[in-house]
Protein backbone atom coordinates (compact mmCIF):
# COMPACT_ATOMS: atom_id res chain seq x y z
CA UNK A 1 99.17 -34.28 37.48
CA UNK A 2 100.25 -31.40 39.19
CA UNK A 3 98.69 -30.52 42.89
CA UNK A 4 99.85 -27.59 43.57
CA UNK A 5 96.86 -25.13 43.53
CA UNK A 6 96.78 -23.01 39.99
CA UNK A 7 96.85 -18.74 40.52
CA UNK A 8 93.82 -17.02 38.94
CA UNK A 9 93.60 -15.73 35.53
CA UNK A 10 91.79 -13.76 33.40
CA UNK A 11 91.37 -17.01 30.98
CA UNK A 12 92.44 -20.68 30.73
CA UNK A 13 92.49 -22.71 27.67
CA UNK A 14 92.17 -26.27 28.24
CA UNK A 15 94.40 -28.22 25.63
CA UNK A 16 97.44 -27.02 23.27
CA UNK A 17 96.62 -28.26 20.23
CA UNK A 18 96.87 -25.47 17.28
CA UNK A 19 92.91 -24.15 17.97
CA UNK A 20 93.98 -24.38 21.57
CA UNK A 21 97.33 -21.95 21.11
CA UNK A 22 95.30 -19.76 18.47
CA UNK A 23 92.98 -18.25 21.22
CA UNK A 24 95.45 -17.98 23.93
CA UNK A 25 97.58 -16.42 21.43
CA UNK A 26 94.81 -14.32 20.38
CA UNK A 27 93.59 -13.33 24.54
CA UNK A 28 97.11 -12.72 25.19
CA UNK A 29 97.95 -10.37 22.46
CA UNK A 30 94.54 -8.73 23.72
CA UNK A 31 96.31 -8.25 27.37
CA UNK A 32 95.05 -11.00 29.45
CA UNK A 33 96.59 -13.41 31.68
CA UNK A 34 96.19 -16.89 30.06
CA UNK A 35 97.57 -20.19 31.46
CA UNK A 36 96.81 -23.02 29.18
CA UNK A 37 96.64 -26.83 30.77
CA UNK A 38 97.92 -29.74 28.43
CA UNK A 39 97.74 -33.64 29.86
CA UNK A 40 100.12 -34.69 27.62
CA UNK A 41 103.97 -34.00 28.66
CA UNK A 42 104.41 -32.31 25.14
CA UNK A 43 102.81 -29.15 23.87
CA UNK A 44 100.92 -29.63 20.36
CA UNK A 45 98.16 -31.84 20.03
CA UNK A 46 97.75 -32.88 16.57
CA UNK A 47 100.62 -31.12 15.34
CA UNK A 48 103.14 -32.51 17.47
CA UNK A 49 106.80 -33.78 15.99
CA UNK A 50 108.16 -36.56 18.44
CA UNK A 51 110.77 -38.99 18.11
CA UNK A 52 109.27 -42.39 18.63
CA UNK A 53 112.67 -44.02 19.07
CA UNK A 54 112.30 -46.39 15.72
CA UNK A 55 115.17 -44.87 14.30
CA UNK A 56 118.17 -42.26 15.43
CA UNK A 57 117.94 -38.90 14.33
CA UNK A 58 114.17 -39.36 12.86
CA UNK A 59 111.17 -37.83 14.29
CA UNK A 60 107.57 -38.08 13.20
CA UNK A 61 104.54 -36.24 12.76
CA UNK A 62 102.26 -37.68 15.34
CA UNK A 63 99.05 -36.43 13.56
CA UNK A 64 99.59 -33.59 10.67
CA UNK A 65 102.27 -33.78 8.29
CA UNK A 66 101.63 -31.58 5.66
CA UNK A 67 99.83 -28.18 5.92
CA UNK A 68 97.86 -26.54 2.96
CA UNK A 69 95.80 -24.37 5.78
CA UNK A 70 98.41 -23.67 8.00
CA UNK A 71 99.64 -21.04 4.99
CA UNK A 72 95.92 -20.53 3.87
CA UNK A 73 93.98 -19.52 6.51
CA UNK A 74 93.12 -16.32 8.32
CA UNK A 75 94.68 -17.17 11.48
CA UNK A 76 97.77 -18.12 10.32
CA UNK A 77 98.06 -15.85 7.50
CA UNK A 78 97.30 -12.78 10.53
CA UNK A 79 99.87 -14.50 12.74
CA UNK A 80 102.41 -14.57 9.62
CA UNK A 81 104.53 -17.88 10.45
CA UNK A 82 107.09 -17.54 7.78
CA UNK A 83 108.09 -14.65 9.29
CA UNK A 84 108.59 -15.98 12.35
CA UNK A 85 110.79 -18.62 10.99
CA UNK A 86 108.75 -21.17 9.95
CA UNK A 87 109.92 -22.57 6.58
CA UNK A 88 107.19 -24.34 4.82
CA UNK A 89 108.07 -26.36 1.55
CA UNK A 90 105.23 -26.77 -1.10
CA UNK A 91 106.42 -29.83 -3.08
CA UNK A 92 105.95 -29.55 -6.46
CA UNK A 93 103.20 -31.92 -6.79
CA UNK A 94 100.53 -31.41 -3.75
CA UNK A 95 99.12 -34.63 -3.95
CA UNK A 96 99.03 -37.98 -6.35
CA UNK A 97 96.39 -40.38 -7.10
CA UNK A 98 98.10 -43.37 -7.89
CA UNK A 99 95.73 -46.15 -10.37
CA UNK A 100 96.07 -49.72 -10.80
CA UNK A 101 96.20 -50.09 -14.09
CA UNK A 102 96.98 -46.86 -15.98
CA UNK A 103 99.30 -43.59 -15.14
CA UNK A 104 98.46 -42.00 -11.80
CA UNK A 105 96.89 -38.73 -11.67
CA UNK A 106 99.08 -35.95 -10.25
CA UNK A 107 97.47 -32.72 -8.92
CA UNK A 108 101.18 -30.41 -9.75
CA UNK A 109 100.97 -27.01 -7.89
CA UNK A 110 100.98 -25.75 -11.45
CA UNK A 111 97.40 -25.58 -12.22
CA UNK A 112 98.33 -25.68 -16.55
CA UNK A 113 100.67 -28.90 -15.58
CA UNK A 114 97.71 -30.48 -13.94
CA UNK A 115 95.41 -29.44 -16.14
CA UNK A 116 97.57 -31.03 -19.34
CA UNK A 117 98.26 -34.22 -17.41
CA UNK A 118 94.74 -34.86 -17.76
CA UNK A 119 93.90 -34.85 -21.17
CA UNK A 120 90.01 -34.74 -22.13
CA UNK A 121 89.48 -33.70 -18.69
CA UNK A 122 92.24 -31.20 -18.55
CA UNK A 123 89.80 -28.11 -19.55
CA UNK A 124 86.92 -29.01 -17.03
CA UNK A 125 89.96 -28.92 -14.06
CA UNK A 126 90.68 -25.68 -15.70
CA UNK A 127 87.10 -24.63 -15.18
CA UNK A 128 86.24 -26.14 -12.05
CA UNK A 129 89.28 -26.50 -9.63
CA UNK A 130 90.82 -23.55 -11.67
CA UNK A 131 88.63 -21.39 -11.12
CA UNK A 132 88.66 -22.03 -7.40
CA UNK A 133 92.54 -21.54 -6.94
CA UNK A 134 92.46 -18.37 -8.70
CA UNK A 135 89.74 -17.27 -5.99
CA UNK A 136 91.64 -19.05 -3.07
CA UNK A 137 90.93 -16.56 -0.56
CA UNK A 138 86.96 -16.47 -1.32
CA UNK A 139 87.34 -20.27 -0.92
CA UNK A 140 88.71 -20.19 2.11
CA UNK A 141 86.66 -17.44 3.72
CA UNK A 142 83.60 -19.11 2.35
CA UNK A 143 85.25 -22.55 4.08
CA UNK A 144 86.66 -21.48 7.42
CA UNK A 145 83.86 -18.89 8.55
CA UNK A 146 81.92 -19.19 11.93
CA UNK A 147 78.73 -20.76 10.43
CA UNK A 148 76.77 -17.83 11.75
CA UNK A 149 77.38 -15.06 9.81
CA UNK A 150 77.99 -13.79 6.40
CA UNK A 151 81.34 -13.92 5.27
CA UNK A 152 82.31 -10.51 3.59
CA UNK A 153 83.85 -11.86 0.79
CA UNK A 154 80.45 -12.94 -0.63
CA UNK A 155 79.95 -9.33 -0.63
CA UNK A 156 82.24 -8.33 -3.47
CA UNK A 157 81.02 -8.36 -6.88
CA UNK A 158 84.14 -11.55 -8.03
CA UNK A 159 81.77 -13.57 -5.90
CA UNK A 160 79.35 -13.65 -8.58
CA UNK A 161 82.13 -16.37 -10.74
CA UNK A 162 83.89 -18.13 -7.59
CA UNK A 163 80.80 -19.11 -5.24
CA UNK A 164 78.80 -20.57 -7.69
CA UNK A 165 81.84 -22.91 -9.17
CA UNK A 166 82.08 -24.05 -5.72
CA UNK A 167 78.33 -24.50 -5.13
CA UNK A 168 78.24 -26.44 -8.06
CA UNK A 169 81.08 -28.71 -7.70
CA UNK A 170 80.04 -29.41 -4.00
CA UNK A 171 76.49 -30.26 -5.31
CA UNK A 172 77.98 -32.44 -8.07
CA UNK A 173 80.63 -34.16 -6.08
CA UNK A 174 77.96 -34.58 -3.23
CA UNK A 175 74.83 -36.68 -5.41
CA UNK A 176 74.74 -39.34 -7.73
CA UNK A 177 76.21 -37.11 -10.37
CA UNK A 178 79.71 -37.19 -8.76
CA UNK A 179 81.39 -37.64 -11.87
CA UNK A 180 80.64 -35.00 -14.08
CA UNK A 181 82.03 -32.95 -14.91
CA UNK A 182 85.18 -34.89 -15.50
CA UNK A 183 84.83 -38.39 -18.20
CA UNK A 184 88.09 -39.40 -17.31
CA UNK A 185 88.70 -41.72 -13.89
CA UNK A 186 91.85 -40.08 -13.58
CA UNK A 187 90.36 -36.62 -12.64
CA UNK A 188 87.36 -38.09 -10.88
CA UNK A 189 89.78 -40.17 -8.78
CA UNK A 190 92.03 -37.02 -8.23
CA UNK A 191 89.51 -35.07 -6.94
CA UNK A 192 87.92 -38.01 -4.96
CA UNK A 193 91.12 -38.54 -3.08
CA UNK A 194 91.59 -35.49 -1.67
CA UNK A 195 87.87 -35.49 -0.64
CA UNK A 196 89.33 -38.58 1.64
CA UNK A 197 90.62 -35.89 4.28
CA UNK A 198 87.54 -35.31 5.33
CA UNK A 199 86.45 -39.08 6.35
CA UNK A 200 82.92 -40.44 6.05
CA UNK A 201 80.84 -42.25 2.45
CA UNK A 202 81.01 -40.67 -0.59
CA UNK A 203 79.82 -39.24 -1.77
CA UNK A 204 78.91 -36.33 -0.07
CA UNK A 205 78.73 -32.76 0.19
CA UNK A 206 81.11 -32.29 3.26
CA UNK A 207 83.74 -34.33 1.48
CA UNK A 208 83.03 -32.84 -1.55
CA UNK A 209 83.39 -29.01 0.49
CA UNK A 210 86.51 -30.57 1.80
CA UNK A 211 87.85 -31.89 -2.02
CA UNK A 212 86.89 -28.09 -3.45
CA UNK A 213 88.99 -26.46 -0.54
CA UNK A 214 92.00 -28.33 -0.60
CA UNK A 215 92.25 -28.65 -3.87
CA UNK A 216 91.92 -25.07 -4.69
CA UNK A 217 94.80 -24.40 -2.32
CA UNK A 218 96.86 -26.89 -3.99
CA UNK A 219 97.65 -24.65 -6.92
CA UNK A 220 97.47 -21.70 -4.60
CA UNK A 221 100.02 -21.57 -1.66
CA UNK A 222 100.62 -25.52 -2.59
CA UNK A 223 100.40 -28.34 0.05
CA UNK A 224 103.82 -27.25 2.61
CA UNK A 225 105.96 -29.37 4.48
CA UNK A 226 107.13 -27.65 7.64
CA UNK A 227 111.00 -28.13 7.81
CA UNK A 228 111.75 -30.02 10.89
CA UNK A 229 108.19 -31.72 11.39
CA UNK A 230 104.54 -30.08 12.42
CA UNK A 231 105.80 -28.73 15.47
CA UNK A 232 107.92 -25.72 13.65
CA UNK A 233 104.41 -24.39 14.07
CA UNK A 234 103.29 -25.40 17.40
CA UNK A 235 106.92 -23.77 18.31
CA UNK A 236 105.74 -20.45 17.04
CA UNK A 237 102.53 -20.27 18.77
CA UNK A 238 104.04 -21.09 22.15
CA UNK A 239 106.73 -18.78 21.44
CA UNK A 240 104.61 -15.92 20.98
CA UNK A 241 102.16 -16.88 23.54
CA UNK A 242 104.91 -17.34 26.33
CA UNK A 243 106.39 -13.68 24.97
CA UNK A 244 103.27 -12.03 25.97
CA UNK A 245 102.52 -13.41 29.35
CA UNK A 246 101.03 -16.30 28.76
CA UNK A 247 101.93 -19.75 30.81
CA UNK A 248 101.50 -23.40 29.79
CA UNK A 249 101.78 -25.92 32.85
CA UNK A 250 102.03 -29.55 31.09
CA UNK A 251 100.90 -33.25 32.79
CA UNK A 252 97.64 -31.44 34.21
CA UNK A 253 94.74 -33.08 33.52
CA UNK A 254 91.78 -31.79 33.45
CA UNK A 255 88.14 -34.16 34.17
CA UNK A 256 86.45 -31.51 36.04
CA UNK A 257 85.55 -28.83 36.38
CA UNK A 258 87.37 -28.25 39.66
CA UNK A 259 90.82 -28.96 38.09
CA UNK A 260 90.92 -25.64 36.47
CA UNK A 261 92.11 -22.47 38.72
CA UNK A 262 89.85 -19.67 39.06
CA UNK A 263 89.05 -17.87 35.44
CA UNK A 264 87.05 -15.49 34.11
CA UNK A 265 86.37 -17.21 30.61
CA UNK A 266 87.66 -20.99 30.52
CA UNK A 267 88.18 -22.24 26.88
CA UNK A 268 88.18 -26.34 26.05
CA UNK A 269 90.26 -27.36 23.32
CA UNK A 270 88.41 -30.89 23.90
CA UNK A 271 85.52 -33.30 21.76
CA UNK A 272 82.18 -32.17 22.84
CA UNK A 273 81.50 -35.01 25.09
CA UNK A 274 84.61 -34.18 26.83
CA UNK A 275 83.18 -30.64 27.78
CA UNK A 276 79.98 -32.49 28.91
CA UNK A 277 82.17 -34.19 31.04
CA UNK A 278 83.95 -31.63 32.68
CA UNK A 279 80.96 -29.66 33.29
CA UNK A 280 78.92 -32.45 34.09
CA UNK A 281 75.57 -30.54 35.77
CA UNK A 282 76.66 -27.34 35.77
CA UNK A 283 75.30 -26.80 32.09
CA UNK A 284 71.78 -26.62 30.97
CA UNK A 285 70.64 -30.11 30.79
CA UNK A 286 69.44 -29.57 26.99
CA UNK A 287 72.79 -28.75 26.11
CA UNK A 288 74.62 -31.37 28.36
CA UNK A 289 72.63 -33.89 26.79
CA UNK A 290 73.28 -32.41 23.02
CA UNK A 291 76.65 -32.35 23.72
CA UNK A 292 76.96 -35.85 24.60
CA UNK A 293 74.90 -36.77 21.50
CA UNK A 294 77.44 -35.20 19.07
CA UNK A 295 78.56 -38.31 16.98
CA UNK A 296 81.86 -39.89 16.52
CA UNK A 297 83.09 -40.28 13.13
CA UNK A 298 85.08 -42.93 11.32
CA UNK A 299 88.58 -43.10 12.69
CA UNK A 300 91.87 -43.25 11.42
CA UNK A 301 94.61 -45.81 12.46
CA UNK A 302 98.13 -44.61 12.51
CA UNK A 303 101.31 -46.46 10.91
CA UNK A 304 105.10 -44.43 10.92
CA UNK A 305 107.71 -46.22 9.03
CA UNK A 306 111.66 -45.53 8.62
CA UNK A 307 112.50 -46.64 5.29
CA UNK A 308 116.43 -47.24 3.89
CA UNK A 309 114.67 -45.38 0.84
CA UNK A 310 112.27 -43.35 -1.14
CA UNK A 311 109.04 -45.37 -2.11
CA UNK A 312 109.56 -47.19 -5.07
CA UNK A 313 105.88 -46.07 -6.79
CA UNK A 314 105.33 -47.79 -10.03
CA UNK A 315 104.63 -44.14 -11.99
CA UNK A 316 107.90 -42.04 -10.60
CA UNK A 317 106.03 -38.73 -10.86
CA UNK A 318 103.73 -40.16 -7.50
CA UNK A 319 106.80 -39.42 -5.98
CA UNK A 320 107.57 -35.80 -6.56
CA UNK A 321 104.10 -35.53 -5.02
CA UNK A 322 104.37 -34.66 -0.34
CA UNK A 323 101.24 -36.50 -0.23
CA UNK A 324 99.57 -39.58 -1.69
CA UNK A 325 96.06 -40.34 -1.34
CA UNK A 326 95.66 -44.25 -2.05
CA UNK A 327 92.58 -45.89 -2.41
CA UNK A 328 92.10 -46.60 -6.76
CA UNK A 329 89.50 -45.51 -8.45
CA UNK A 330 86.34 -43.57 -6.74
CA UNK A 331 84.24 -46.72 -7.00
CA UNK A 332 86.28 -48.47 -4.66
CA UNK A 333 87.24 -45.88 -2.11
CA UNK A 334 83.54 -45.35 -2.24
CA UNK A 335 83.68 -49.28 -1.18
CA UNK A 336 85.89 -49.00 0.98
CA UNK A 337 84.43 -46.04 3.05
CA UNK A 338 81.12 -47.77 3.11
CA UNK A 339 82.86 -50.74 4.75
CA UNK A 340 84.31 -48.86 7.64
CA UNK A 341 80.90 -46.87 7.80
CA UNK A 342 79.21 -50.71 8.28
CA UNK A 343 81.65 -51.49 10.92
CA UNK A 344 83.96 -53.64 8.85
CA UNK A 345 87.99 -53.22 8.30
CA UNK A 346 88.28 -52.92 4.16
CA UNK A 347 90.75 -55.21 2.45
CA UNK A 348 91.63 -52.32 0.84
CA UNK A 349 91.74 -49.02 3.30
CA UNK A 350 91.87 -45.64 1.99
CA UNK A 351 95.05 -44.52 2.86
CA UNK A 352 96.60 -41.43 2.76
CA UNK A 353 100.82 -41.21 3.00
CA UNK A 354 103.11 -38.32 3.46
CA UNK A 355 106.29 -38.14 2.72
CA UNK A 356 107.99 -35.38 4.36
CA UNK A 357 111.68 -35.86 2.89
CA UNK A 358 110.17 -34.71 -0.72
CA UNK A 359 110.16 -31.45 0.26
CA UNK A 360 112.67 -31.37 3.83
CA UNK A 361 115.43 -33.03 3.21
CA UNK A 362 116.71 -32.44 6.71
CA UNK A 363 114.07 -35.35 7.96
CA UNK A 364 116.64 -37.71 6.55
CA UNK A 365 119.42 -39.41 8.59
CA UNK A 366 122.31 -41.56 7.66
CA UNK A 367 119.81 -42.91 4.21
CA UNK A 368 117.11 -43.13 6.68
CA UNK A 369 113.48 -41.45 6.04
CA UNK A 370 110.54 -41.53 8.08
CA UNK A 371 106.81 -42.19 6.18
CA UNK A 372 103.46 -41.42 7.63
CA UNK A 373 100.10 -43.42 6.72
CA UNK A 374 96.78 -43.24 7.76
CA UNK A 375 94.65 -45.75 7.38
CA UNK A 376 90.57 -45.12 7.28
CA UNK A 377 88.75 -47.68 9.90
CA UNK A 378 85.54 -47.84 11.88
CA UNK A 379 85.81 -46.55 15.05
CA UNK A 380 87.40 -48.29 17.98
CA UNK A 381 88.96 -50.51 15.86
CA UNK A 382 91.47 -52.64 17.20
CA UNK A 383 93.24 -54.48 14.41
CA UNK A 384 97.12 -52.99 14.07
CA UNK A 385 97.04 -51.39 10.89
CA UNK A 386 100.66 -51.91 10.30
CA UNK A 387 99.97 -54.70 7.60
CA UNK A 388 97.07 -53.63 5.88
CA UNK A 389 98.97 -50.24 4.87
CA UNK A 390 102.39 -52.13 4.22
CA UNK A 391 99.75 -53.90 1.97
CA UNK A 392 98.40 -50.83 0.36
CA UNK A 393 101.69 -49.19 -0.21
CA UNK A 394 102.86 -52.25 -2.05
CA UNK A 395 100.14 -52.30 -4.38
CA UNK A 396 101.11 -49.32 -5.95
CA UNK A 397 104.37 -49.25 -4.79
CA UNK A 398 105.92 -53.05 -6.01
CA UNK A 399 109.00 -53.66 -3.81
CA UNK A 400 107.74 -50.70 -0.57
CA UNK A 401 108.23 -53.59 2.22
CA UNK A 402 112.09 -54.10 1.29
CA UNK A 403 112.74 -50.92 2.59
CA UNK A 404 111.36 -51.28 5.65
CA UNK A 405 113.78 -51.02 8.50
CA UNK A 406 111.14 -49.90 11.40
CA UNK A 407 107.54 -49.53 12.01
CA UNK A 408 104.95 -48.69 14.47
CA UNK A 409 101.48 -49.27 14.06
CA UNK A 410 98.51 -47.48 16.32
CA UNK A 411 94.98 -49.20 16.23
CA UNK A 412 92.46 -46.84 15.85
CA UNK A 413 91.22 -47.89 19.39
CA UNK A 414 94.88 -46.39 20.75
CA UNK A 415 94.99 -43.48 19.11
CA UNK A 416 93.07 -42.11 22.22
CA UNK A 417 96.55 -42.51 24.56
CA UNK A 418 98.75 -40.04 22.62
CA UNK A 419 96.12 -37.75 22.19
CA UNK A 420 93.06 -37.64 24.44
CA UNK A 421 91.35 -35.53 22.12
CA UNK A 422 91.00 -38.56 19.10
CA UNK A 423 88.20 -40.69 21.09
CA UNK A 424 88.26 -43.94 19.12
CA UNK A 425 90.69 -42.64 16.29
CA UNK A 426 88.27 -40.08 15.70
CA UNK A 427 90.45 -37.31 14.32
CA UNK A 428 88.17 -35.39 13.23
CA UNK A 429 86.33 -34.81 16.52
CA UNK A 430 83.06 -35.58 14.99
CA UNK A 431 81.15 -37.11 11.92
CA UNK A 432 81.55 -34.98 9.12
CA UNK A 433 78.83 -33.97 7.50
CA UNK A 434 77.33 -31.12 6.03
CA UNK A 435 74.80 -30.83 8.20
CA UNK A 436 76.95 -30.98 11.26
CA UNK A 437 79.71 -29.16 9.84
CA UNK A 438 77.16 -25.91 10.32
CA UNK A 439 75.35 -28.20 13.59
CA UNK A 440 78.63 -28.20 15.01
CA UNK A 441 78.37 -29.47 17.50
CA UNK A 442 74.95 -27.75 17.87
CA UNK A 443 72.66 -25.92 16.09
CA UNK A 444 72.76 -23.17 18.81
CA UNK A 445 73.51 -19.00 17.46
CA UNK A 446 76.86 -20.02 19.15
CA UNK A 447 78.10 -22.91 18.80
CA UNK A 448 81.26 -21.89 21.22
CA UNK A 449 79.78 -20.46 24.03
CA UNK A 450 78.45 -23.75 27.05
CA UNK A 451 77.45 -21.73 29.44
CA UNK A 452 76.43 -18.45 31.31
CA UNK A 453 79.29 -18.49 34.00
CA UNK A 454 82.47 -17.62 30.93
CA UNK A 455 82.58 -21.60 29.77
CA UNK A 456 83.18 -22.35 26.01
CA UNK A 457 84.65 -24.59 23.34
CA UNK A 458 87.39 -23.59 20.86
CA UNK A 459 87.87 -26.89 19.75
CA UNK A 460 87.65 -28.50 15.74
CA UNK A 461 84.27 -29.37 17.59
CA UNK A 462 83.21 -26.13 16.51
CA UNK A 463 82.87 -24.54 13.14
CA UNK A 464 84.56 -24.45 11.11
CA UNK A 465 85.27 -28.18 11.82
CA UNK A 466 88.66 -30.26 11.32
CA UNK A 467 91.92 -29.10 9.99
CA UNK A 468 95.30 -27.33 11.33
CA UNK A 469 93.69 -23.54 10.39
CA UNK A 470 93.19 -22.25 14.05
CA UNK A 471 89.88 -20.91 13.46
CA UNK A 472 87.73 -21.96 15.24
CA UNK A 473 90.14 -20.75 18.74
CA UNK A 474 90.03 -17.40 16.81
CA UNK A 475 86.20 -17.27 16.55
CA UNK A 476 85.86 -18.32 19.93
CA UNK A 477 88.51 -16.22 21.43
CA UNK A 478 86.84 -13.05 19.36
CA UNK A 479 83.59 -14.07 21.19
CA UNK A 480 84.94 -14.36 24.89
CA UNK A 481 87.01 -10.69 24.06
CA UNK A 482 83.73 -9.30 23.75
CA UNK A 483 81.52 -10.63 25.77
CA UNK A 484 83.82 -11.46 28.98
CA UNK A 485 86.07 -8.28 28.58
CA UNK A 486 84.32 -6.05 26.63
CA UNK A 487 87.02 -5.97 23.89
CA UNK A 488 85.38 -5.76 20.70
CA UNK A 489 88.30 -5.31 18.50
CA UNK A 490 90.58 -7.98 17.40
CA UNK A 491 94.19 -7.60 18.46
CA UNK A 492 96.86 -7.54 15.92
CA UNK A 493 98.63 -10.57 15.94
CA UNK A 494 101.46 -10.09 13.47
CA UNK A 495 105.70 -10.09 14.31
CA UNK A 496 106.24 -7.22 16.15
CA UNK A 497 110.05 -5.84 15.30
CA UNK A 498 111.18 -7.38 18.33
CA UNK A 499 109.73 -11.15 17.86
């Protein structure tokens, strides 16, 4: 940690993960001096690409490996990555839904592909999922707002079809009724796993939100692959932040309070309880005390493997796909979530796998590849999860641990020392549900702003909740513009001709 004192600046963000770098990208484009403080000796957070020394010449996603929102939302879409450089690869399946005992369902970024794949079902995903792609943008608005005000999309008179196919497939997917509209367990298991990115029992309306979003934008801008690993976009951020006068001073950590240099507005990119921490009695002690009573959610437990080869899945076409959600049919990922929501490690984990060399093939060295899993497990969980997806894999995958030439598995209990910010492999940074996905991580008009003296949280903490988007450091960077600086317009944030 560094001990040299820190100069004074008009702000200081508090973490570098991507909601972290979207509001000091956002106060510096506005003019102000920002220095942002990162413990770890790498910039990135959750979005960081690191080689792990398992294999030369591979690197790995530490947290997220592909990126449907990093194309899809405001933020991102205002800050224009692609033309900054960033090449993003949609595969040409977003996802797969490999079955036991019948052809795996395969969500193709063509929406009519899809749609045929699934027979009986194939005009209800027309209807349904359909009809949300072709309205991505209302989707997303409706998705990534602020929780606290109306977003103008619902406004416009095409509101009147989109909103109410997502209303209804959220209420659907969220009661006992989660499997209409679809007869088939192919769809139904399709649209199930991607609910599974959003962790907690299903069903439920926040996973089913999560399902309707994702899925939407997998026939939209598709489910990219950054070339070169997550932090293409971390690289962009820092780049632009560092080009307008911003600073970033790694290996500082901060547990108070008084390890932060003089600021007018201080931003955390931290869990809640970590900004109770920090400012441990200097907020109101309502507030300190809510903070500290946001819950944990279910965790995650981390496995990267270099494999001699592609996975050899059963149905070929679960290949073609960057991401593979593995768990069988809804009934039992639905067991399997309510195991790890008891406190119990399932036989069978749901699992989700990318594969990053589908769509970059520059990830691959010397017929090396590197594979990501996460695992679903109950929080703090120690058991190394290195087996139990190796198992998983296999199942659907007959021949998977042949190719195994290196692995390293992270309990969900350790995810906590590459990234401070997953508190017992929670990387979510709090339960997900619907009613704390608007609660988030209070009820409170806003939910960003701690305290009277320029304090607040930017973190996925905040609405609109997990996911690499960025969103919720631009709605709390808008807030501390104006209410801090007076600066009640946003500024633009797009390439300027000399970027």
């Amino acid at each position: 940690m560094s001990t040299q004192p820190l100069p004074e600046v008009d702000a200081v963000v508090v973490g570098s993960g991507p909601n972290g770098l979207a509001a000091a990208v956002t106060l510096a484009r506005a003019g102000l001096s920002v220095q942002v403080l990162e413990s770890q000796p790498t910039i990135g957070g959750g979005a960081r690409t690191l080689d792990l020394g398992l294999a030369t010449g591979i690197v790995h996603d530490i947290c997220s490996a592909a990126h449907p929102l990093a194309l899809a939302s405001p933020f991102f879409e205002a800050f224009d990555v692609r033309a900054r450089g960033v090449r993003a690869v949609a595969p040409t399946a977003s996802y797969a839904q490999p079955l036991d005992d019948q052809p795996a369902a395969i969500a193709w970024h063509d929406l009519e592909r899809t749609a045929d794949g699934l027979g009986v079902d194939g005009p209800a995903w027309r209807a349904t999922v359909g009809t949300l792609a072709r309205h991505q943008d209302l989707v997303v608005e409706l998705s990534l707002g602020d929780k606290r005000s109306i977003p103008p999309a619902l406004l416009t008179p095409r509101t009147l079809l989109a909103a109410p196919v997502f209303g209804a497939l959220m209420g659907l997917q969220g009661t006992a009724a989660w499997d209409l509209p679809f007869r088939t367990e192919r769809a139904r298991a399709l649209l199930g796993g991607v609910s599974a990115h959003a962790m907690g029992t299903m069903p439920s309306l926040a996973l089913s939100a999560t399902a309707g979003l994702l899925s939407a934008i997998g026939h939209g801008v598709g489910w990219p692959i950054p070339v070169g690993g997550s932090q293409s976009i971390i690289d962009v951020l820092v780049e632009d932040l560092r080009a307008h006068g911003g600073q970033i001073l790694t290996g500082h950590h901060v547990r108070s309070w008084r390890d932060v240099p003089p600021a007018r507005a201080v931003l955390l990119d931290t869990p809640a309880g970590a900004a109770a921490d920090i400012l441990a009695n200097r907020l109101p002690a309502s507030l300190e005390r809510a903070l500290r009573r946001f819950p944990h959610g279910d965790a995650a437990a981390k496995v990267d493997f270099v494999l001699s080869g592609p996975v050899p899945w059963r149905d070929p076409e679960v290949g073609e796909a960057g991401t593979q959600h593995l768990g069988g049919t809804r009934a039992q990922m639905a067991h399997a979530e309510a195991q790890v929501a008891a406190g119990r490690v399932p036989e069978h984990p749901v699992t989700l796998v990318s594969d990053p060399s589908v769509a970059d093939p520059s990830r691959s060295h010397d017929g090396l590849r590197p594979l990501w899993a996460y695992a679903h497990m109950p929080a703090g969980d120690t058991t190394d999860p290195t087996e139990l997806v190796t198992r998983q894999i296999e199942r659907f995958a007959p021949g998977f641990r042949d190719l195994i030439v290196a692995s390293q598995g992270i309990p969900a209990s350790q995810m906590v020392l590459h990234n401070p910010a997953l508190v017992g492999g929670d990387i979510s940074m709090g339960r997900v549900t619907m009613a704390r996905m608007i609660a988030r991580p209070t009820a409170r008009p806003d939910p960003y702003r701690l305290a009277e003296t320029g304090w607040y949280l930017c973190s996925q903490a905040t609405p609109p909740g997990p996911g690499v988007h960025g969103m919720s450091g631009w709605h709390a960077a808008r807030r501390v513009l104006a209410r801090e600086f007076g600066i009640r317009e946003l500024p633009d944030l797009s390439p300027s001709p000399g970027d």
